[in-house]
Protein backbone atom coordinates (compact mmCIF):
# COMPACT_ATOMS: atom_id res chain seq x y z
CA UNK A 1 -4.19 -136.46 55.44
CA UNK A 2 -2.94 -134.16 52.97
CA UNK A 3 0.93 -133.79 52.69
CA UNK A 4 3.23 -130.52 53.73
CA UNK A 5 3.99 -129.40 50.84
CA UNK A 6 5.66 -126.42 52.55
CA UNK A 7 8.04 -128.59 54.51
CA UNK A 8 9.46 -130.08 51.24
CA UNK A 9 10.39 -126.57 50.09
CA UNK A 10 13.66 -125.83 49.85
CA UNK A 11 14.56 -124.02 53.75
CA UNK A 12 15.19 -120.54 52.56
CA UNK A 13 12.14 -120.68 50.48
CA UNK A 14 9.75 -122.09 53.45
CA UNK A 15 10.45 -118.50 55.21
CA UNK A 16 9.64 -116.43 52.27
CA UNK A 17 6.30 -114.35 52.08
CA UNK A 18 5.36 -113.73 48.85
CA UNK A 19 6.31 -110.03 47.47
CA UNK A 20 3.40 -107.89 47.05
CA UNK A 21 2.72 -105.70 44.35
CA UNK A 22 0.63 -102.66 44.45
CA UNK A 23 -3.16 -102.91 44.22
CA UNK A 24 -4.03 -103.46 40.77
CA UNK A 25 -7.21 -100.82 39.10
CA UNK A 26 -9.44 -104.05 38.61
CA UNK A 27 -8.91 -105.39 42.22
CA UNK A 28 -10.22 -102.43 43.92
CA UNK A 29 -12.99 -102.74 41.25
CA UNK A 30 -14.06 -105.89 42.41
CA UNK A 31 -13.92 -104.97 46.05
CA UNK A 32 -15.72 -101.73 46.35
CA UNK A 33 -17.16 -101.47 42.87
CA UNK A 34 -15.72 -97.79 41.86
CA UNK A 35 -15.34 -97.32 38.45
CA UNK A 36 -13.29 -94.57 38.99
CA UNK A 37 -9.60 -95.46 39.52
CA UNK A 38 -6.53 -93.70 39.96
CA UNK A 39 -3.69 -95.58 40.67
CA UNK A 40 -0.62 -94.40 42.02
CA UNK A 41 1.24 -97.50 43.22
CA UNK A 42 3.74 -98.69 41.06
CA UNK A 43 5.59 -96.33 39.82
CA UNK A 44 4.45 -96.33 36.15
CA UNK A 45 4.88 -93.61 33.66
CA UNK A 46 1.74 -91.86 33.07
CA UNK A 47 2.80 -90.73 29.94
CA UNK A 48 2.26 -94.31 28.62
CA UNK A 49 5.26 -95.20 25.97
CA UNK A 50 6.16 -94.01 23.12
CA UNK A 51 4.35 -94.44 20.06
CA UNK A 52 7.11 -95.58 18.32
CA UNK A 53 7.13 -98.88 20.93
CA UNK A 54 3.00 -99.08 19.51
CA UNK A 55 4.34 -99.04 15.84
CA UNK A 56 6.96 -101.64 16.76
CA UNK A 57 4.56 -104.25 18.55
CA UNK A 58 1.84 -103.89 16.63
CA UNK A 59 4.50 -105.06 13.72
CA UNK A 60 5.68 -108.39 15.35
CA UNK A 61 2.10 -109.72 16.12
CA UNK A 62 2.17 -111.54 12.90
CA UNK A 63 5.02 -113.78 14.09
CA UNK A 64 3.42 -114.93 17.48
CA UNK A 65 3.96 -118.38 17.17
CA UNK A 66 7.72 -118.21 16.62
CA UNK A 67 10.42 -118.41 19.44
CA UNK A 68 12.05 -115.01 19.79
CA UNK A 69 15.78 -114.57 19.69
CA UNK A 70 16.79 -116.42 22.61
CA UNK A 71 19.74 -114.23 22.64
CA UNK A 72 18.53 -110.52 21.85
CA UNK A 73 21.41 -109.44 18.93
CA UNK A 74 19.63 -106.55 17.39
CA UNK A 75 18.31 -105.21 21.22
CA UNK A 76 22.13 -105.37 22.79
CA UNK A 77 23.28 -103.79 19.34
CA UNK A 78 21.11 -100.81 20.20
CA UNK A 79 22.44 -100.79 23.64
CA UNK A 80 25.83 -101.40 23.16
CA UNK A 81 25.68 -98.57 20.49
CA UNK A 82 23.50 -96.27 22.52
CA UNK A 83 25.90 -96.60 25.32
CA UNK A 84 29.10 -96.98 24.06
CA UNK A 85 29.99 -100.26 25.66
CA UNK A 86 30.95 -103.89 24.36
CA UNK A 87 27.72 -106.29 23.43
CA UNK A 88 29.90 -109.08 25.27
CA UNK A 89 28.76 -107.28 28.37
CA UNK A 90 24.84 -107.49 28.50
CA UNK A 91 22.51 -109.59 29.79
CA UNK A 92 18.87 -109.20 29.08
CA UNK A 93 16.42 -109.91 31.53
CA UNK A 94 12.57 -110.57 31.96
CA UNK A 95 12.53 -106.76 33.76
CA UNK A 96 15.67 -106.33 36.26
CA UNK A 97 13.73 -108.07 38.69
CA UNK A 98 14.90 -111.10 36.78
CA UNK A 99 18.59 -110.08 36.57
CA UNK A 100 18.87 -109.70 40.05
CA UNK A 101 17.35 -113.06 40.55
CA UNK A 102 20.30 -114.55 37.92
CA UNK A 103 22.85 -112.78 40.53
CA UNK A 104 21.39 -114.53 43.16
CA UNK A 105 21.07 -117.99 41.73
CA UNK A 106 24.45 -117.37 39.93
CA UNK A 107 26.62 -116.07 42.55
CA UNK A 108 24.89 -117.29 46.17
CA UNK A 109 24.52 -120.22 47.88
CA UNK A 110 24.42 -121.44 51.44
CA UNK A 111 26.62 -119.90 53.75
CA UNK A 112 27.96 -117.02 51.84
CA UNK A 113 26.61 -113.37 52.87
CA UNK A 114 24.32 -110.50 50.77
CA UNK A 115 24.53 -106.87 51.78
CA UNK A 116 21.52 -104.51 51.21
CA UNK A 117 20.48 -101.38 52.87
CA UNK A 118 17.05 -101.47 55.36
CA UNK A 119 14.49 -99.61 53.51
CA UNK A 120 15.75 -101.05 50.34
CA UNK A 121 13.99 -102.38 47.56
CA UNK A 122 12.48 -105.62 48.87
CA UNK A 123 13.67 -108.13 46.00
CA UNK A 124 16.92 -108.11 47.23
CA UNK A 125 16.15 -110.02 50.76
CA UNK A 126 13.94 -112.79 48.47
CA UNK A 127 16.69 -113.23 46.08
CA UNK A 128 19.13 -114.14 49.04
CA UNK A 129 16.61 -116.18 51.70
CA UNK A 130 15.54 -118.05 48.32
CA UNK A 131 18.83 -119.27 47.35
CA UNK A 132 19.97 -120.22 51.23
CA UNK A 133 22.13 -117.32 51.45
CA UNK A 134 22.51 -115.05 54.81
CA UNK A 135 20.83 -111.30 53.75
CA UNK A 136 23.04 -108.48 56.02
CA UNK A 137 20.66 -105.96 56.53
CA UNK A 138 23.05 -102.56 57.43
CA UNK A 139 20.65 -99.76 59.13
CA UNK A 140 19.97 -96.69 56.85
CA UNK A 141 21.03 -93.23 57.39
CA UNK A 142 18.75 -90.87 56.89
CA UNK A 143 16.45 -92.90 55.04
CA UNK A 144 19.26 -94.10 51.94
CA UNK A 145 22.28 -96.34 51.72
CA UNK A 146 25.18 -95.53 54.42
CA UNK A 147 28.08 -96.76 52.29
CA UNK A 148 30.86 -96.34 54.69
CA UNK A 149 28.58 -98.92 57.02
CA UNK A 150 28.08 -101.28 54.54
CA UNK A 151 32.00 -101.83 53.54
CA UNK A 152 32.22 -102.17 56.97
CA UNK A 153 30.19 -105.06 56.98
CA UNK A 154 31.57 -106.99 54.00
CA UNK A 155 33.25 -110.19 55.84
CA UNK A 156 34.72 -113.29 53.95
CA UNK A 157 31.44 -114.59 53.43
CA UNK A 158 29.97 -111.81 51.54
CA UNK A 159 29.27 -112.43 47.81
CA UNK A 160 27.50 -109.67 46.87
CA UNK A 161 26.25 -106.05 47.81
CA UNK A 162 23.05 -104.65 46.41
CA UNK A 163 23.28 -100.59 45.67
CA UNK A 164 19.77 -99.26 44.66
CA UNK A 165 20.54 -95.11 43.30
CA UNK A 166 17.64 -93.99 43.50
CA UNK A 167 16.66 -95.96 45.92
CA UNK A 168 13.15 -97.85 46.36
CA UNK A 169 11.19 -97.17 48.57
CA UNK A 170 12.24 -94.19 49.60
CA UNK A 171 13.76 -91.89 46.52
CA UNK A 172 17.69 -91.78 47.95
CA UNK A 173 20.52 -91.60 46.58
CA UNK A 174 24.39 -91.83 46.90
CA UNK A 175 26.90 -89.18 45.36
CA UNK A 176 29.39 -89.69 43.08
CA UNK A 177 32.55 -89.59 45.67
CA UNK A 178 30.90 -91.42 48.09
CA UNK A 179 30.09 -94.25 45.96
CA UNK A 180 33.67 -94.18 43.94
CA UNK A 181 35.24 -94.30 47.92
CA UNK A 182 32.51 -97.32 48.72
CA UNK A 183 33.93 -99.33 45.59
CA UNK A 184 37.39 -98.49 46.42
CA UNK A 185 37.10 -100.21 49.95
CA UNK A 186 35.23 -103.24 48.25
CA UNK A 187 37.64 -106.29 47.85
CA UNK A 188 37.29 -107.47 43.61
CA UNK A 189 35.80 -111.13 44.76
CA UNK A 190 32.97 -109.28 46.22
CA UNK A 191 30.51 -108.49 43.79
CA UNK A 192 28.76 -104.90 43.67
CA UNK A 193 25.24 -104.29 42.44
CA UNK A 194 24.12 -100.93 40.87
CA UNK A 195 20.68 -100.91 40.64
CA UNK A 196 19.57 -98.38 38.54
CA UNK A 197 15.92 -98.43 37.87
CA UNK A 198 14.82 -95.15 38.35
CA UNK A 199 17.79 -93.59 36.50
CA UNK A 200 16.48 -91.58 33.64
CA UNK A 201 14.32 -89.59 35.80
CA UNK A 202 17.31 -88.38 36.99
CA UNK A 203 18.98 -85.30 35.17
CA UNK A 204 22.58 -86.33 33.44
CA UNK A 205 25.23 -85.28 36.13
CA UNK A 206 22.74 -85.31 39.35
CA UNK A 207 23.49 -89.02 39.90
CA UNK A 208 26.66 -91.43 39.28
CA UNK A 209 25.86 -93.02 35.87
CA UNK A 210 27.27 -96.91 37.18
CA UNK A 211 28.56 -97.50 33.50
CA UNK A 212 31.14 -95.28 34.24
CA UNK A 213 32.51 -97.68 36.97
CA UNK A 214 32.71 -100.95 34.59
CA UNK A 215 36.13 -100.30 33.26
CA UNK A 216 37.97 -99.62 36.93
CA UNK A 217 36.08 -101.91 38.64
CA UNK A 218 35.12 -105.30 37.36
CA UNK A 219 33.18 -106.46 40.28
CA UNK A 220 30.19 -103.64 39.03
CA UNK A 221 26.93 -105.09 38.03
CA UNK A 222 24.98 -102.39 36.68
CA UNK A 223 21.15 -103.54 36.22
CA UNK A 224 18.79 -100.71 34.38
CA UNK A 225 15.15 -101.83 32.96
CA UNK A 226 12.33 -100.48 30.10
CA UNK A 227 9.69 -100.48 32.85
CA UNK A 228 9.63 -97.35 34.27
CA UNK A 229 10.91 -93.69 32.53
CA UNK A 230 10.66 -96.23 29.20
CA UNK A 231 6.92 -97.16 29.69
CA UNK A 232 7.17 -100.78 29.25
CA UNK A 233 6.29 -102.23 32.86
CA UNK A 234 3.65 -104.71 30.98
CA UNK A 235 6.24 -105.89 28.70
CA UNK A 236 9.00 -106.87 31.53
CA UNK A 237 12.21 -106.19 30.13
CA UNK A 238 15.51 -104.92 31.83
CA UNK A 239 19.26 -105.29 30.98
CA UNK A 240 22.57 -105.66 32.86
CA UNK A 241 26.05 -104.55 32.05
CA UNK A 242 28.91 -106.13 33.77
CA UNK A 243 32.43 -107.74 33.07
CA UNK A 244 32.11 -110.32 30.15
CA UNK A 245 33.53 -113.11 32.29
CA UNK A 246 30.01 -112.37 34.70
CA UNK A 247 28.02 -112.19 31.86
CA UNK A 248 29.05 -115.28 30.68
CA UNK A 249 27.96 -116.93 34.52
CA UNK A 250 24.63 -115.08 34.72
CA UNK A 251 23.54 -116.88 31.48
CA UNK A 252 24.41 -120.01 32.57
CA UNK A 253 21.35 -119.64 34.68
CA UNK A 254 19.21 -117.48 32.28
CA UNK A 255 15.79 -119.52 30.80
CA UNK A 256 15.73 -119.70 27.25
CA UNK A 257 14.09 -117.10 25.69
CA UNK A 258 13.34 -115.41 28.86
CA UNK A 259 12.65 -111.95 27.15
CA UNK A 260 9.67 -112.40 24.54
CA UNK A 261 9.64 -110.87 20.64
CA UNK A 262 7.02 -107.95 21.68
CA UNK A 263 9.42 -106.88 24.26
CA UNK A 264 12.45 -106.92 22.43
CA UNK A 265 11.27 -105.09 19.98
CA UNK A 266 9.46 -102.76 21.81
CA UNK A 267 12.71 -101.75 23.85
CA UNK A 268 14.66 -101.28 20.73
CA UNK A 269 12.14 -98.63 19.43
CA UNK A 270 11.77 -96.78 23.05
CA UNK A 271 15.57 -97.01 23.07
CA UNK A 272 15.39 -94.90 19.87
CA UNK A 273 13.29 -92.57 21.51
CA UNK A 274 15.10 -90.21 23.92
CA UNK A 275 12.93 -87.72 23.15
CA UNK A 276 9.63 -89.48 25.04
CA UNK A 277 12.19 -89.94 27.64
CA UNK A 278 13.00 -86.40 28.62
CA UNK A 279 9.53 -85.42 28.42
CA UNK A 280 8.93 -88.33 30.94
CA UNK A 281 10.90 -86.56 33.16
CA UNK A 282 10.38 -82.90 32.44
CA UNK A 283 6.72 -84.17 33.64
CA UNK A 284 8.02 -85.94 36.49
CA UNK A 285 9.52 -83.05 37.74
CA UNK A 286 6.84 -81.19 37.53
CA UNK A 287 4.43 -83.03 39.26
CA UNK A 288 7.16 -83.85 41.87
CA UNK A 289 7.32 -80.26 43.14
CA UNK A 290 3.24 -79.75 42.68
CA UNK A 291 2.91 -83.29 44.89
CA UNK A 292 6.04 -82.16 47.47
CA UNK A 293 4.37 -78.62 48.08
CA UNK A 294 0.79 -80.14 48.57
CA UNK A 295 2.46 -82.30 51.11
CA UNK A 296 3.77 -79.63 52.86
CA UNK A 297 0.83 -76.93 52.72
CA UNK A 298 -0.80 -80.04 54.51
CA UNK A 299 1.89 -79.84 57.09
CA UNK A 300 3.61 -83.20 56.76
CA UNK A 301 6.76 -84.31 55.90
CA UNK A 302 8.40 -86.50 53.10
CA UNK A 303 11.95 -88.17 52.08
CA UNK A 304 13.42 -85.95 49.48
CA UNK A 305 13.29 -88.00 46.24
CA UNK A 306 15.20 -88.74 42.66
CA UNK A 307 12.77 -91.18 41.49
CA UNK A 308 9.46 -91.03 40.08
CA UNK A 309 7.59 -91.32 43.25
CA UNK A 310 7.94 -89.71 46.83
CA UNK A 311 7.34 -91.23 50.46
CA UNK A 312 5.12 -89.04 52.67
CA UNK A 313 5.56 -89.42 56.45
CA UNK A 314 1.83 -89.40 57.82
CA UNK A 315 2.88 -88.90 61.35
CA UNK A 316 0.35 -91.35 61.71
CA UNK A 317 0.16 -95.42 60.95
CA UNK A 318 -0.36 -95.07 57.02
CA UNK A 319 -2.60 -98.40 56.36
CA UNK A 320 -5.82 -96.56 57.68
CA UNK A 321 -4.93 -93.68 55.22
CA UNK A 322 -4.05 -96.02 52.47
CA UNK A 323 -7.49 -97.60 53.19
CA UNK A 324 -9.17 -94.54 53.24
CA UNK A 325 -8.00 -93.13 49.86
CA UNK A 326 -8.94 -96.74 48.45
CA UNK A 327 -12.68 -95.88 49.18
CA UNK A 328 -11.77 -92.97 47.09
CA UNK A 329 -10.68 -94.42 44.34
CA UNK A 330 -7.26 -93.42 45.00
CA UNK A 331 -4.42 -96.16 44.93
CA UNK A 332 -0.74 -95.39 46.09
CA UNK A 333 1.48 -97.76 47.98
CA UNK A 334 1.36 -98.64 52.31
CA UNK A 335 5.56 -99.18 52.91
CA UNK A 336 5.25 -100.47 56.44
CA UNK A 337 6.89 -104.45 55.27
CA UNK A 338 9.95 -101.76 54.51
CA UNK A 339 9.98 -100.89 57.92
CA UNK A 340 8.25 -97.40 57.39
CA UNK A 341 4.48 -98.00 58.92
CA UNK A 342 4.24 -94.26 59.17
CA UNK A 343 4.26 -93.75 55.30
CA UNK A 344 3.07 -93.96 52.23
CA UNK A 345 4.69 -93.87 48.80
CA UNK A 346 3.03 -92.28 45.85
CA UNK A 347 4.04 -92.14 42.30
CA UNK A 348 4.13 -89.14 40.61
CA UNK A 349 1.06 -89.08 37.71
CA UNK A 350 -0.38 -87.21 35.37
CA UNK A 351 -1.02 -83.34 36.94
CA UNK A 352 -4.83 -84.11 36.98
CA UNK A 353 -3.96 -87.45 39.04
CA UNK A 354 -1.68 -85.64 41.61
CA UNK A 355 -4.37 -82.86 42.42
CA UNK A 356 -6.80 -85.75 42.98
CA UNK A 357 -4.52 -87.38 44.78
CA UNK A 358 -3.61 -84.33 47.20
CA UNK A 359 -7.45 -83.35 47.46
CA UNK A 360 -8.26 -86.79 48.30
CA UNK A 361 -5.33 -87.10 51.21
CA UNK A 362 -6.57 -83.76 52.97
CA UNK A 363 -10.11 -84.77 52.99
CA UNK A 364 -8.87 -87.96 54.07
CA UNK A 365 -6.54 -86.62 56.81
């Protein structure tokens, strides 16, 4: 009889479902044979990366077999110098995904309490069932974070809040005043997450840069990756700036060399490259409004968005429509595990990619 391997999990781990990623191009090859693939899933930057980040990789591939820097000098040079801000402060992760994984492990345990928002990026609930901690799930208002509910819910067990701006799944945000008054009402043993993945697609002044928040308020963990406006999802590199005394605790948990050489120096060069960043998202702007106006010549509805992707409310359970456009050759992203069965997400692509995506969704519906 073979043995339960499940049961000798650890408990918060035997009640985790795996997270799933969008449908990758050479999956839906496999399954229906189409050879031609759009995919619109996971928030990628069509634009590739910059060529600079090419230059860069295509440089260190002589020195494979070496160990990389375990910790990342010349990478947190460039971003303490790009952002003004003391190296002491950053930790480097394999993508965020990883940092907020460090917070978890670093900062949770059984019995304390995690605040996220529903319809918030999905992570955050594995991070805390994972580790044994209790994940507070406040309801949303209109679709994003409601601040003033979640200080309301911080109790003497809580540990940590989680703050996605924009927010993932569905493109919110929080102002600048009502995010200063949330971190005002936060007591300083509570620690405050500032997820900030999607933040260069975001105009300077439009959205609360978190950075700005490190010196008043040393509870602020501000986590930022290379993945998406930077073009580097394949490469899985993100960053962190907080207080130096919670830098110091998240790499107490960090793996050695948990970023790889290609990566580092790949983010140093896109880091240098601000230029492939605006047009990032000059494009993403564009093919926001020529996605949001498709949507509504078609008559539906969607969740106004600062990302690089928008959710579209089908008025209709969205996994046959996801299904359909798959037999097009058209992937974007079902959202009902966020709660949302009546949408779908899709990232914003190249302009040819959106008008094949919009043709293919009115056929479809």
């Amino acid at each position: 009889m073979a043995c339960d391997f499940i049961s000798l999990a650890a408990p918060g781990v035997q009640k985790l479902s795996p997270y799933q990623p969008g449908k990758p191009i050479e999956e839906l090859e496999r399954e229906l044979g189409l050879n031609d693939i759009i995919k619109l899933a996971s928030n990628e930057n069509p634009l590739g990366c910059s060529p600079r980040v090419l230059t860069a990789v295509e440089s260190g591939l002589s020195e494979l077999s070496l160990y990389p820097d375990g910790n990342g000098f010349v990478l947190k040079k460039a971003l303490a110098d790009f952002y003004r801000r003391p190296l002491g402060e950053i930790t480097l992760g394999n993508g965020s995904n990883d940092i907020l994984e460090l917070i978890g492990r670093a900062f949770l345990k059984p019995g304390d309490e995690a605040i996220f928002s529903q319809h918030s990026f999905a992570v955050y609930p594995l991070v805390v069932q994972a580790v044994g901690a209790t994940g507070v799930t406040v309801p949303a208002q209109r679709w994003g974070h409601d601040l003033p509910a979640m200080a309301g819910a911080v109790t003497d067990r809580t540990r940590v809040v989680f703050i996605a701006n924009p927010n993932n799944p569905t493109g919110t945000w929080v102002e600048e005043r009502e995010l200063e008054a949330f971190l005002m009402a936060i007591p300083e043993n509570v620690l405050v997450v500032l997820d900030e993945a999607y933040g260069e697609y975001v105009e300077e002044g439009y959205l609360p840069d978190g950075l700005q928040y490190l010196d008043r308020y040393p509870n602020v963990i501000v986590t930022r990756t290379f993945s998406k406006a930077y073009g580097l999802a394949a490469l899985r590199i993100g960053y962190a700036f907080a207080h130096p005394d919670i830098t110091n605790v998240l790499n107490r948990v960090r793996q050695p060399f948990n970023v790889n050489s290609l990566a580092l120096r790949a983010a140093v060069a896109a880091l240098g490259d601000q230029e492939f960043v605006s047009r990032s998202r000059v494009q993403n702007a564009l093919g926001m409004k020529h996605i949001t106006e498709g949507i509504r010549d078609m008559g539906l509805a969607f969740i106004p968005s600062r990302g690089n992707f928008v959710s579209i409310d089908l008025r209709r359970e969205g996994m046959p429509v996801y299904e359909a456009l798959l037999r097009k050759g058209v992937i974007v992203r079902p959202v009902a595990n966020y709660g949302m069965p009546n949408f779908l997400r899709v990232t914003i692509g190249a302009p040819a990619e959106n008008e094949r995506f919009l043709a293919s969704l009115r056929a479809v519906l």
